[in-house]
Protein backbone atom coordinates (compact mmCIF):
# COMPACT_ATOMS: atom_id res chain seq x y z
CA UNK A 1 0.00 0.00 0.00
CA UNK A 2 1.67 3.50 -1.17
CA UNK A 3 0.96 6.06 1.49
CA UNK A 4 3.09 8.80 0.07
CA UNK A 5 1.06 11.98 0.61
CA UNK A 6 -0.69 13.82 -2.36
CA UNK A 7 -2.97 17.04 -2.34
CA UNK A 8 -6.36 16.77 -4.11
CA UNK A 9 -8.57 20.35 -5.28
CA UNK A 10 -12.12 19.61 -6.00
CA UNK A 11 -14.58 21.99 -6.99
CA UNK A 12 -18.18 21.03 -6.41
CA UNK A 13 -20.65 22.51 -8.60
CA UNK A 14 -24.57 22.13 -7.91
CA UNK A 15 -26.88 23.15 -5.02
CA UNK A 16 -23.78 23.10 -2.85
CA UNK A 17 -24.08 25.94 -0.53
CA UNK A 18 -26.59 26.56 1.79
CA UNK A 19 -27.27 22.68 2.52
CA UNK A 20 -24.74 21.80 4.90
CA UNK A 21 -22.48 20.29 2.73
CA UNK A 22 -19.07 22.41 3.85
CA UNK A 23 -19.74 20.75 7.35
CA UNK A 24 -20.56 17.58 6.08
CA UNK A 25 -17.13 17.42 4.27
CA UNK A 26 -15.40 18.89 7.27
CA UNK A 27 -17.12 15.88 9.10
CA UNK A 28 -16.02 13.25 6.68
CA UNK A 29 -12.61 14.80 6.33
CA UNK A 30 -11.88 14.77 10.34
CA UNK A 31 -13.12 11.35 10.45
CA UNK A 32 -10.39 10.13 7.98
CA UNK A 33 -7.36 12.13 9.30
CA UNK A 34 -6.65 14.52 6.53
CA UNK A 35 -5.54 17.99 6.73
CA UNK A 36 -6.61 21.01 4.14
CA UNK A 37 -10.04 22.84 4.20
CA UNK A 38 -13.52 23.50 2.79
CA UNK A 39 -14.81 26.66 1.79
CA UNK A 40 -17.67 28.23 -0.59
CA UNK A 41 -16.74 30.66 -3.70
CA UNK A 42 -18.17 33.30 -4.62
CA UNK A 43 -19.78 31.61 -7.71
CA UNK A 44 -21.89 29.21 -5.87
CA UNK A 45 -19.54 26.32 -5.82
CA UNK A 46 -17.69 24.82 -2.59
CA UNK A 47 -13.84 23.95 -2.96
CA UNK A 48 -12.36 21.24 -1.28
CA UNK A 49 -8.87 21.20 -0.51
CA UNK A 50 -7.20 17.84 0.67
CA UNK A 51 -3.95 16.29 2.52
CA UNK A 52 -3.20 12.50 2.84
CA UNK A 53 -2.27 9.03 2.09
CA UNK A 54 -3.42 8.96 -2.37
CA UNK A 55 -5.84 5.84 -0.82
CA UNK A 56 -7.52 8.17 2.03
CA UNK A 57 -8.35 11.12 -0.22
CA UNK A 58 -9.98 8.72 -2.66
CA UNK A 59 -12.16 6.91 0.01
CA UNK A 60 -12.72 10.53 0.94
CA UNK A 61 -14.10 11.84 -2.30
CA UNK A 62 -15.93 8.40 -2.54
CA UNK A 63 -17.80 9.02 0.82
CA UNK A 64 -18.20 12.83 0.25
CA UNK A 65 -20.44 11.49 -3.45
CA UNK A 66 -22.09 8.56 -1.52
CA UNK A 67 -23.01 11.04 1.05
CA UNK A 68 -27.01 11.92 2.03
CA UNK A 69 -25.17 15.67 0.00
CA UNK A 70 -24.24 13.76 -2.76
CA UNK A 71 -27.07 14.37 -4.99
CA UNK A 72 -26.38 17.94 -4.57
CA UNK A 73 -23.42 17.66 -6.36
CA UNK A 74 -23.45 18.50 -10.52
CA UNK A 75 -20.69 18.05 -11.49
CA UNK A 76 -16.68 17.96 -9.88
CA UNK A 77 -13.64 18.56 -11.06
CA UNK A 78 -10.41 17.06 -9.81
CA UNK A 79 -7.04 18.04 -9.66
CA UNK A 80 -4.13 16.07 -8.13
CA UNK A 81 -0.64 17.44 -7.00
CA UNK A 82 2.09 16.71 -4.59
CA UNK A 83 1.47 17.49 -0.97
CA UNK A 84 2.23 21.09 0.73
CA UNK A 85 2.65 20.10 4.13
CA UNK A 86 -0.59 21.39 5.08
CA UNK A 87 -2.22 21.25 8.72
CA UNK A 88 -5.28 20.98 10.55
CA UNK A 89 -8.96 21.76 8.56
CA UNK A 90 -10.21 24.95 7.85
CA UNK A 91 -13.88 25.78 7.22
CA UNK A 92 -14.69 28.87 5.43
């Protein structure tokens, strides 16, 4: 199992703000250990930024889609880079 760390950006399009889905990410995200942050733009669409094992983050976006929120979501788009050594989980 690789558990080198990567950094995953998501943007969440859809009826993403105003629903509780920010704090349902924060809650799934705290529950699997990562570090990085959620926060809403000023288009209408949440941004998701994660820290953690490649394996994590991808059971992470899995459970954020499976999620009662899920539905909510549009469409996402996903971008993977190396780590930046970020800590704890902001909420914005």
């Amino acid at each position: 199992m690789n558990s080198t760390w990567r950094q995953v950006r998501v943007r969440y399009e859809g009826e993403v703000q105003g629903v509780g889905f920010r704090y349902a990410v924060r809650r799934i995200a705290n529950g699997l250990d990562v570090t990085g942050g959620v926060e809403n733009l000023p288009d209408g669409s949440v941004q998701l930024v994660a820290e953690g094992p490649e394996e994590v983050l991808k059971r992470l976006l899995l459970q954020i889609r499976v999620s009662p929120l899920g539905p909510n979501i549009a469409d996402e788009q996903i971008r993977w880079g190396e780590a930046g050594g970020l800590t704890g989980f902001y909420y914005r």
